[in-house]
PDB file of N, CA and C in Angstrom:
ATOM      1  N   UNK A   1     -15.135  -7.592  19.317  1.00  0.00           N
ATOM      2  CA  UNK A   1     -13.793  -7.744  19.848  1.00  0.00           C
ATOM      3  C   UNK A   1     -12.821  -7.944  18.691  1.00  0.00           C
ATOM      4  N   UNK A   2     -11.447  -6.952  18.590  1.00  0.00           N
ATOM      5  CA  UNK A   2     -10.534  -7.681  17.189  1.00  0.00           C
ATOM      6  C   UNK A   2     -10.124  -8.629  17.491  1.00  0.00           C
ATOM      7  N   UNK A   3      -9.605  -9.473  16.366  1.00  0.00           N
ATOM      8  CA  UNK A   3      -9.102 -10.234  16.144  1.00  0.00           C
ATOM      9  C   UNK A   3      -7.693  -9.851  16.471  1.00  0.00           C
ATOM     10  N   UNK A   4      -6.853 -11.255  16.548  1.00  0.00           N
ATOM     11  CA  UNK A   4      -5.297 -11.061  16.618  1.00  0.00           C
ATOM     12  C   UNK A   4      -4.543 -10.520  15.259  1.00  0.00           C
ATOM     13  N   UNK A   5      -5.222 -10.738  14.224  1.00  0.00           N
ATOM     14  CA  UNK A   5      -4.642  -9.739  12.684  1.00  0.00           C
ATOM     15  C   UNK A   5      -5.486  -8.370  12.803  1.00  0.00           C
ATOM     16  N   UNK A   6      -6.526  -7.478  13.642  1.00  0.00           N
ATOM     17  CA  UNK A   6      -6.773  -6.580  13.757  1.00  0.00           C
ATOM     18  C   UNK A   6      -6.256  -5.544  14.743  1.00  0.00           C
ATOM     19  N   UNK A   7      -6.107  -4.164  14.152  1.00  0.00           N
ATOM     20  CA  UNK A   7      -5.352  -3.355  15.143  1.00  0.00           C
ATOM     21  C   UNK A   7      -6.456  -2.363  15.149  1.00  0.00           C
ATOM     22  N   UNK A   8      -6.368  -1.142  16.107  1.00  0.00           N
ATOM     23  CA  UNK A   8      -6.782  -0.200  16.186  1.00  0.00           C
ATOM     24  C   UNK A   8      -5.991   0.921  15.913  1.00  0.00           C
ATOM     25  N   UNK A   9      -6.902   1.854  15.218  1.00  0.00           N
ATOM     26  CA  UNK A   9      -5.597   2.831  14.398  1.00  0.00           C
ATOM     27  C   UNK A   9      -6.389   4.427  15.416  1.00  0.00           C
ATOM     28  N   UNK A  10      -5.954   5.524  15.146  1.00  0.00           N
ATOM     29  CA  UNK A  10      -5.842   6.580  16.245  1.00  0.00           C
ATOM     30  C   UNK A  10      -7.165   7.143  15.891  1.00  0.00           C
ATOM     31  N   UNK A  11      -8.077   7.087  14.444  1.00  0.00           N
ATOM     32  CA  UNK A  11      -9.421   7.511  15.079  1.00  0.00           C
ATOM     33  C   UNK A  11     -10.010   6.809  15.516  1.00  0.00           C
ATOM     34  N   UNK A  12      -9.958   5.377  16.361  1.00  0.00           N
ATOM     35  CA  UNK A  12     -10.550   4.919  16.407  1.00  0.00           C
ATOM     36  C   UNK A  12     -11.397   3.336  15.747  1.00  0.00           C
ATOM     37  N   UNK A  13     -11.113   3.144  14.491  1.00  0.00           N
ATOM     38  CA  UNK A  13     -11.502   2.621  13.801  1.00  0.00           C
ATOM     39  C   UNK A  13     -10.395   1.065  13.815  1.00  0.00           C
ATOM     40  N   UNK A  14     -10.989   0.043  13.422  1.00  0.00           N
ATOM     41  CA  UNK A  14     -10.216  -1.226  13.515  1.00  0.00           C
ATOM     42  C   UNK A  14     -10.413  -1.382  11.900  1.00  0.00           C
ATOM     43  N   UNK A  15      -9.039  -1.677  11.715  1.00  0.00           N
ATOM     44  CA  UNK A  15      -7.828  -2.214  10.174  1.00  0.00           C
ATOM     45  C   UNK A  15      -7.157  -3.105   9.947  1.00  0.00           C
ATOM     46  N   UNK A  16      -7.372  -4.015   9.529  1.00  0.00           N
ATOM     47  CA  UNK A  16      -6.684  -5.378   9.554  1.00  0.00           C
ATOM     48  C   UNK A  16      -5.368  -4.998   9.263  1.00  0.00           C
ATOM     49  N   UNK A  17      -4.713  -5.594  10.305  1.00  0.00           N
ATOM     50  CA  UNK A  17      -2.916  -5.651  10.594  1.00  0.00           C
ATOM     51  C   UNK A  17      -2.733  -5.465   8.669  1.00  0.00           C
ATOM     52  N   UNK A  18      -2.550  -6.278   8.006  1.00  0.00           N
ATOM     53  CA  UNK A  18      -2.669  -6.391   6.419  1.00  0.00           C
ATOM     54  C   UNK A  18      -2.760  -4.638   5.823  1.00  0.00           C
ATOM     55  N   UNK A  19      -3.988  -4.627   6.226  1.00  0.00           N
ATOM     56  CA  UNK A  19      -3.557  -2.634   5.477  1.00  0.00           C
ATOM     57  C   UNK A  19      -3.069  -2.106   6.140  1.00  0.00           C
ATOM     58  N   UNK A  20      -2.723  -2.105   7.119  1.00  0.00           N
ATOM     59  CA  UNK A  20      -1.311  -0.840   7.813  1.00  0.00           C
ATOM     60  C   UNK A  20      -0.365  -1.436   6.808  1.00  0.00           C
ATOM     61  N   UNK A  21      -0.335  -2.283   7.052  1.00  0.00           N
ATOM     62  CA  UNK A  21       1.194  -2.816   6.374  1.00  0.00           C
ATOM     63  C   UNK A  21       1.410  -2.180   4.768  1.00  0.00           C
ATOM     64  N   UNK A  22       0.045  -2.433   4.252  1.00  0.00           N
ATOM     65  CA  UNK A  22       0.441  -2.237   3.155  1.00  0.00           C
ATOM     66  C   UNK A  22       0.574  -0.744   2.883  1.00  0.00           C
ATOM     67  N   UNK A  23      -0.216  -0.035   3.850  1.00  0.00           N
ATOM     68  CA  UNK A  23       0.075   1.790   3.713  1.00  0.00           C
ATOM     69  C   UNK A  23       1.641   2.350   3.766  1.00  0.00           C
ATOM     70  N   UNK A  24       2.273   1.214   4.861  1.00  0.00           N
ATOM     71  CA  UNK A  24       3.448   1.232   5.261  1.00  0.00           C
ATOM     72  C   UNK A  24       4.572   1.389   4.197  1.00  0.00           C
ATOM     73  N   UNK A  25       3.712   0.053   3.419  1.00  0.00           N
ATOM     74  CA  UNK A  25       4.463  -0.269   2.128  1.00  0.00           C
ATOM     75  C   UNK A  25       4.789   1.329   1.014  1.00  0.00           C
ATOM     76  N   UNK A  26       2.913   1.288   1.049  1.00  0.00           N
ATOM     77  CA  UNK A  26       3.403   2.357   0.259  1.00  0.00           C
ATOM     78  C   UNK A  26       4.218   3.528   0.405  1.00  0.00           C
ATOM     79  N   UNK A  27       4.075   4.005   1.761  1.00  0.00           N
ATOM     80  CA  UNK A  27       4.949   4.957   2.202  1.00  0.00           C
ATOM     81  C   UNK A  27       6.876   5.010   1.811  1.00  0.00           C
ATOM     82  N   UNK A  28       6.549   3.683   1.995  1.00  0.00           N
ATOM     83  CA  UNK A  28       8.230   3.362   1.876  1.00  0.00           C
ATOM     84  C   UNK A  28       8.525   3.612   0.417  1.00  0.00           C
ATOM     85  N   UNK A  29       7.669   2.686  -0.371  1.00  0.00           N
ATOM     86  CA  UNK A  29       8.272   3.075  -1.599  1.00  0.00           C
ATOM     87  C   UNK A  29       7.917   4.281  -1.936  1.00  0.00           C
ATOM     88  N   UNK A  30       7.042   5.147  -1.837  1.00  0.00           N
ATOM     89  CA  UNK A  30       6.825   6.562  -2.367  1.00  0.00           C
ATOM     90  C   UNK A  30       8.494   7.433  -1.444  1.00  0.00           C
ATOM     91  N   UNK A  31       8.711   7.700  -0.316  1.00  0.00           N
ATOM     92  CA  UNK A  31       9.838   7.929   0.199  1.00  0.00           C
ATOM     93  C   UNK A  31      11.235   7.589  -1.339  1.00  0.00           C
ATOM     94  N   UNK A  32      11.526   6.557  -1.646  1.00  0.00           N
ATOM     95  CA  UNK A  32      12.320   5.623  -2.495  1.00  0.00           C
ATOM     96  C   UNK A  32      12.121   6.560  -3.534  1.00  0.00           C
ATOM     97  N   UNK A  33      11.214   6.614  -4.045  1.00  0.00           N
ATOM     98  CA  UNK A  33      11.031   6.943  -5.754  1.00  0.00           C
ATOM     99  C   UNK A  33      10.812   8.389  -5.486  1.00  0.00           C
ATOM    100  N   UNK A  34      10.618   9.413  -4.707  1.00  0.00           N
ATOM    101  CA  UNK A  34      10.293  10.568  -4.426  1.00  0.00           C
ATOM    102  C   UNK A  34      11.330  11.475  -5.202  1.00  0.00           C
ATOM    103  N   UNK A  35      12.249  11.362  -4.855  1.00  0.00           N
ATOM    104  CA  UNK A  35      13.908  12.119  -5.767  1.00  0.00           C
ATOM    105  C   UNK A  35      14.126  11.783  -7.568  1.00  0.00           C
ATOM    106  N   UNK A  36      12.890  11.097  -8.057  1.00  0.00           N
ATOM    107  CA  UNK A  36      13.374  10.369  -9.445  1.00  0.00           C
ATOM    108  C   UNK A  36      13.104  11.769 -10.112  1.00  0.00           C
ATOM    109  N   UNK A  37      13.973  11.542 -10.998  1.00  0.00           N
ATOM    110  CA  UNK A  37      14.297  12.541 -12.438  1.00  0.00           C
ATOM    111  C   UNK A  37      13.621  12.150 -13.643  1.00  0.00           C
ATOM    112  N   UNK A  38      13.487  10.757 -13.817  1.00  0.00           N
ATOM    113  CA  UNK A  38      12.924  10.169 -14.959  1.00  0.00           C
ATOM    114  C   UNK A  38      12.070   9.196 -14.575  1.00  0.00           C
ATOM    115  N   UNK A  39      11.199   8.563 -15.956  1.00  0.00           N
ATOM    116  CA  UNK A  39      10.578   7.141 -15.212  1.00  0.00           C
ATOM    117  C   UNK A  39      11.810   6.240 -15.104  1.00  0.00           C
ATOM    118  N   UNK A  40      10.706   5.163 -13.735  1.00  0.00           N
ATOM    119  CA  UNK A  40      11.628   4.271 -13.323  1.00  0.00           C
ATOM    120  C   UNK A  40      11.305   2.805 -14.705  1.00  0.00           C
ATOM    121  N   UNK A  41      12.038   1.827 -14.525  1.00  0.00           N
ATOM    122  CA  UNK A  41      11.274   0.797 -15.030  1.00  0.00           C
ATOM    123  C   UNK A  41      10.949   0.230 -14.683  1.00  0.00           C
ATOM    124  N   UNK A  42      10.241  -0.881 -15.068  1.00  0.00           N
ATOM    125  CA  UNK A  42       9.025  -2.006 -14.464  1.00  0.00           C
ATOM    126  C   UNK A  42      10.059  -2.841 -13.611  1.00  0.00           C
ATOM    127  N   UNK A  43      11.047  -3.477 -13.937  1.00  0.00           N
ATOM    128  CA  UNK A  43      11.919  -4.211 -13.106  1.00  0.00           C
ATOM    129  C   UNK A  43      12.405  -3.590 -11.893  1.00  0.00           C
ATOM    130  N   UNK A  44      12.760  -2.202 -12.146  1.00  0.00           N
ATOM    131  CA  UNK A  44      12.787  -1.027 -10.522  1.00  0.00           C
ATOM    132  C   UNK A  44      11.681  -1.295  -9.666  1.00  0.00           C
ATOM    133  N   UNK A  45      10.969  -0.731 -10.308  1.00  0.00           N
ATOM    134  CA  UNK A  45       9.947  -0.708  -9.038  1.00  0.00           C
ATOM    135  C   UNK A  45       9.775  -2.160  -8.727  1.00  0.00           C
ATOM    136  N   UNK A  46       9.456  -2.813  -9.289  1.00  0.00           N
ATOM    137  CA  UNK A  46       8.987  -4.452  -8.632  1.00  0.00           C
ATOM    138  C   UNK A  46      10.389  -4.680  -7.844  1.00  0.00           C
ATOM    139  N   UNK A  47      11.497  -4.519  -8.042  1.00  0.00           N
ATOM    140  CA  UNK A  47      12.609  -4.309  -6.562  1.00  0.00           C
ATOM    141  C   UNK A  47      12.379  -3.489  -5.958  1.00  0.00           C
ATOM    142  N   UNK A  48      12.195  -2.351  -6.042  1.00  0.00           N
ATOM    143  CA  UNK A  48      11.540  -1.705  -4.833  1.00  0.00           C
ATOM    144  C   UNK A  48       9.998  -2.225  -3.787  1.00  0.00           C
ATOM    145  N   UNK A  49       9.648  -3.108  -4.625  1.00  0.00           N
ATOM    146  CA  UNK A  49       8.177  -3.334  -4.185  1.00  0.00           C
ATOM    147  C   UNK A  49       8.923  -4.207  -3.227  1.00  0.00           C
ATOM    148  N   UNK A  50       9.712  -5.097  -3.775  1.00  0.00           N
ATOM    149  CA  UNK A  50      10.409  -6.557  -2.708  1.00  0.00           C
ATOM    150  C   UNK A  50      11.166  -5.963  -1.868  1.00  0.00           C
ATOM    151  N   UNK A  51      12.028  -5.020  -1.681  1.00  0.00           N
ATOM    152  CA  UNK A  51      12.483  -4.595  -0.277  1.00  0.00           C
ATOM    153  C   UNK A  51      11.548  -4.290   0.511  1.00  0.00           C
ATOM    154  N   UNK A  52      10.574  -3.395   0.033  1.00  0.00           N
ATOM    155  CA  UNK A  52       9.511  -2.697   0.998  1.00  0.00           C
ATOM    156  C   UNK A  52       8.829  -4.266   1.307  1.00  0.00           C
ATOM    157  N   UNK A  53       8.331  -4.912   0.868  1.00  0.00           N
ATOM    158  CA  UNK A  53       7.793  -6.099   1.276  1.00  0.00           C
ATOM    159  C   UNK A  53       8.699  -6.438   2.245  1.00  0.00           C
ATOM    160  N   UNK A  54       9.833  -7.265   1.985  1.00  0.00           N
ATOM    161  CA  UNK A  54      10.687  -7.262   2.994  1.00  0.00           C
ATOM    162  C   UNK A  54      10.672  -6.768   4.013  1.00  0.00           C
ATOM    163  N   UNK A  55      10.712  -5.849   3.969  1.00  0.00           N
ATOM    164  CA  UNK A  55      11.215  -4.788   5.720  1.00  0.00           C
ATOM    165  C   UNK A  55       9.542  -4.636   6.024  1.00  0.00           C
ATOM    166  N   UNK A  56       8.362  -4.742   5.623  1.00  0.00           N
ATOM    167  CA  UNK A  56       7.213  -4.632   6.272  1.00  0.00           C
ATOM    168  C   UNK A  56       6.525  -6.129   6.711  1.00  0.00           C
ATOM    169  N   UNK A  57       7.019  -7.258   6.056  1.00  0.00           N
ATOM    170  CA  UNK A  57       7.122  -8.322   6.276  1.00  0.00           C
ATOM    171  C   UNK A  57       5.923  -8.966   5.722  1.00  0.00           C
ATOM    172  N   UNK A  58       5.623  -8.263   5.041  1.00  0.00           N
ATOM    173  CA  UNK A  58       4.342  -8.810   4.163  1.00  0.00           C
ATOM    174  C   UNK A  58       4.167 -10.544   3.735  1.00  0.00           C
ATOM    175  N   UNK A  59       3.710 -10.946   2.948  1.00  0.00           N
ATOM    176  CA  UNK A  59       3.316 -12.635   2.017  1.00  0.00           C
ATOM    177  C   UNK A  59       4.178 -11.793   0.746  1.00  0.00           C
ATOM    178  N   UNK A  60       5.056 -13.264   0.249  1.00  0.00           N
ATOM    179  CA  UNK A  60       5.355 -13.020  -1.179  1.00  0.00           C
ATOM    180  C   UNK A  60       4.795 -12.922  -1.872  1.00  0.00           C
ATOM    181  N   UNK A  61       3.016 -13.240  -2.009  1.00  0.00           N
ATOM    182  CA  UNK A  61       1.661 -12.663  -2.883  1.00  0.00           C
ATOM    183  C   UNK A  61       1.925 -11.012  -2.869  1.00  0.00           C
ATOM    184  N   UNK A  62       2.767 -10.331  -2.137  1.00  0.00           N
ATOM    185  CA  UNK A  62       2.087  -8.647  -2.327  1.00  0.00           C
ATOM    186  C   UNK A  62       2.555  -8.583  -3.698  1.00  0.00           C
ATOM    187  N   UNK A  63       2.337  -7.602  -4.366  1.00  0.00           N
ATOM    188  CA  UNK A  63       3.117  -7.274  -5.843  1.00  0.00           C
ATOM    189  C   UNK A  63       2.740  -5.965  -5.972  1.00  0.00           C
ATOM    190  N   UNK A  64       3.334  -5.309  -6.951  1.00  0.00           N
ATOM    191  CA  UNK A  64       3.006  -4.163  -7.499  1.00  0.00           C
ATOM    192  C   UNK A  64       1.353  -3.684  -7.800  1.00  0.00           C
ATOM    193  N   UNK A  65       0.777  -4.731  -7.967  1.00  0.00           N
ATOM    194  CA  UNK A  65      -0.605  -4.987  -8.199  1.00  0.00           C
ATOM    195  C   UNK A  65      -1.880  -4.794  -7.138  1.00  0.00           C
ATOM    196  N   UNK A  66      -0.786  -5.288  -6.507  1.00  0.00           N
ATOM    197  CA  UNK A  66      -2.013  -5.137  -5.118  1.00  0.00           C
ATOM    198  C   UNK A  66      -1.798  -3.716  -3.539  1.00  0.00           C
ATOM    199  N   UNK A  67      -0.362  -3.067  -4.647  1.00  0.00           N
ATOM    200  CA  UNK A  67      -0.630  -1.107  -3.937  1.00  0.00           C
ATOM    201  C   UNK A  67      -1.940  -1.038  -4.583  1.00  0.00           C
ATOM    202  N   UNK A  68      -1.470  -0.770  -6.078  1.00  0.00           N
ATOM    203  CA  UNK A  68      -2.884  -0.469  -6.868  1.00  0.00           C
ATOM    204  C   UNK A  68      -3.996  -0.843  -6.477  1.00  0.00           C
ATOM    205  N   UNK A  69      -4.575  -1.788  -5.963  1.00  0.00           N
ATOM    206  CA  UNK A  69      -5.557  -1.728  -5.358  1.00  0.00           C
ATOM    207  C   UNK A  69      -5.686  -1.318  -4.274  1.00  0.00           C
ATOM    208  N   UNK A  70      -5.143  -1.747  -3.369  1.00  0.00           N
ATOM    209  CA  UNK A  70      -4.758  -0.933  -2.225  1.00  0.00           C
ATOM    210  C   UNK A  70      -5.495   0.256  -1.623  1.00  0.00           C
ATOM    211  N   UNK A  71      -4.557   1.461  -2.718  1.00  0.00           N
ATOM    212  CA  UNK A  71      -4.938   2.652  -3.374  1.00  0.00           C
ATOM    213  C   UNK A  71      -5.984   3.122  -3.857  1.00  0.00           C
ATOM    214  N   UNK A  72      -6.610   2.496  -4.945  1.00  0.00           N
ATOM    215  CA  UNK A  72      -7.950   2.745  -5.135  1.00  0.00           C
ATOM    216  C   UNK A  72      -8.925   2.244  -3.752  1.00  0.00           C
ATOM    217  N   UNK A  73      -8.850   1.200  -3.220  1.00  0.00           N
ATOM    218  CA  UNK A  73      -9.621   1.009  -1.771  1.00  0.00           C
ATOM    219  C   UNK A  73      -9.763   1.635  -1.112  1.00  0.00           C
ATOM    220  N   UNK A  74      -8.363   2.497  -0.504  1.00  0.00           N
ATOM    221  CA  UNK A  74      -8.612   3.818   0.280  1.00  0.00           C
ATOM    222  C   UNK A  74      -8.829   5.542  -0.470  1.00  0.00           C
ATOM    223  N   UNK A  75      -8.996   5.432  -1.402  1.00  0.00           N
ATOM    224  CA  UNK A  75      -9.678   6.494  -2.280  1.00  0.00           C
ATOM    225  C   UNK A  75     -11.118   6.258  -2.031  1.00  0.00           C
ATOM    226  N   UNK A  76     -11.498   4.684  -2.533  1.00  0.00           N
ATOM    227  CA  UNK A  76     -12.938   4.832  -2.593  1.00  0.00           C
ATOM    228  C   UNK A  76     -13.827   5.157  -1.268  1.00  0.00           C
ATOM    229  N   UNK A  77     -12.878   4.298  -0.119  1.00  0.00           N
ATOM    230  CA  UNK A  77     -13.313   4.535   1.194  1.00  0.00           C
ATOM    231  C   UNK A  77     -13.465   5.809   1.597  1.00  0.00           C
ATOM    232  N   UNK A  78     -12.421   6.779   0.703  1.00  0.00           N
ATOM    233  CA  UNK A  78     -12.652   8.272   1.896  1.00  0.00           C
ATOM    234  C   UNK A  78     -13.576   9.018   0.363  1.00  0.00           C
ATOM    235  N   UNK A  79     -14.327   8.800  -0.403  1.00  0.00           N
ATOM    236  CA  UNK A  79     -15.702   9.181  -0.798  1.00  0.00           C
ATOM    237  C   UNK A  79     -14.802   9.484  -2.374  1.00  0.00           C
ATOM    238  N   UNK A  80     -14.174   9.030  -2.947  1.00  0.00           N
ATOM    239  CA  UNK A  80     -13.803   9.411  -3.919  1.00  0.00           C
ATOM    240  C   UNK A  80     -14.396   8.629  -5.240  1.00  0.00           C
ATOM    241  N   UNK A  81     -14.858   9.601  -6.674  1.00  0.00           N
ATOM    242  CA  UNK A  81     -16.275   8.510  -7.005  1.00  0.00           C
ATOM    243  C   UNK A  81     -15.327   7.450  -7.876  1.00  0.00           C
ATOM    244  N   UNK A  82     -15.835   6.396  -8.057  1.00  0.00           N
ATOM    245  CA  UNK A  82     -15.375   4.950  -8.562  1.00  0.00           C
ATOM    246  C   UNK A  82     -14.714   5.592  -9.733  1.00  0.00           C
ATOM    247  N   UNK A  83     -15.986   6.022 -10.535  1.00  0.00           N
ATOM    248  CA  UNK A  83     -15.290   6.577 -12.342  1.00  0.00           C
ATOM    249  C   UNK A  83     -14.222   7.437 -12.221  1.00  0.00           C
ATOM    250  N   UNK A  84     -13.750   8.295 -11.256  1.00  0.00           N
ATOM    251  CA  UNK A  84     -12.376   8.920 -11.384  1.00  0.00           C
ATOM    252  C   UNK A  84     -11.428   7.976 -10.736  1.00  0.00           C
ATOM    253  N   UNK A  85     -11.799   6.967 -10.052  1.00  0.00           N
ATOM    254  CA  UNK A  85     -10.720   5.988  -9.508  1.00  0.00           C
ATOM    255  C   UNK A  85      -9.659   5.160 -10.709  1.00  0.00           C
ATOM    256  N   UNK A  86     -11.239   4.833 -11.596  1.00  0.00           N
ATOM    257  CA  UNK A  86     -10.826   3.799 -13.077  1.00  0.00           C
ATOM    258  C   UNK A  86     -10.499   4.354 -14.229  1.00  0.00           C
ATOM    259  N   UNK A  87     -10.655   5.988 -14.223  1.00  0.00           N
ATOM    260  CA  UNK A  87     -10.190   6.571 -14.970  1.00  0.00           C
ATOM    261  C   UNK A  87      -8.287   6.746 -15.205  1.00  0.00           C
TER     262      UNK A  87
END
């Protein structure tokens, strides 16, 4: 049975409320930075990270740090091998 922080997502499968959010996240900021011409800087994006936190309503623990993992989590999950993850 889920839990009240677990959802069910459309194949089927149960995802803790926590990673939608954070897919969410990423979505938002990839949307944001999608139009850039140049790199952004480290102080950009970590404001971009805090709006998207914001509006997805995340813990002030999320950071820039923990897309990145994130990211590699759902790489590794859909069969992608570790050494090109850490590469």
């Amino acid at each position: 049975m889920p839990g009240p922080q677990t959802l069910l997502v459309d194949n089927g499968s149960l995802v803790p409320a926590a990673t939608l959010a954070l897919r969410g996240l990423a979505t938002k900021l990839a949307l944001r930075l999608g139009h850039a011409v140049e790199p952004m800087g480290v102080g950009s994006i970590q404001h971009c990270v805090r709006l998207a936190r914001t509006d997805a309503r995340l813990p002030a623990t999320t950071h820039v740090h923990t897309l990145r993992h994130s990211d590699a989590t759902h790489l590794h999950e859909e069969g992608v091998s570790i050494r090109l993850i850490s590469a």
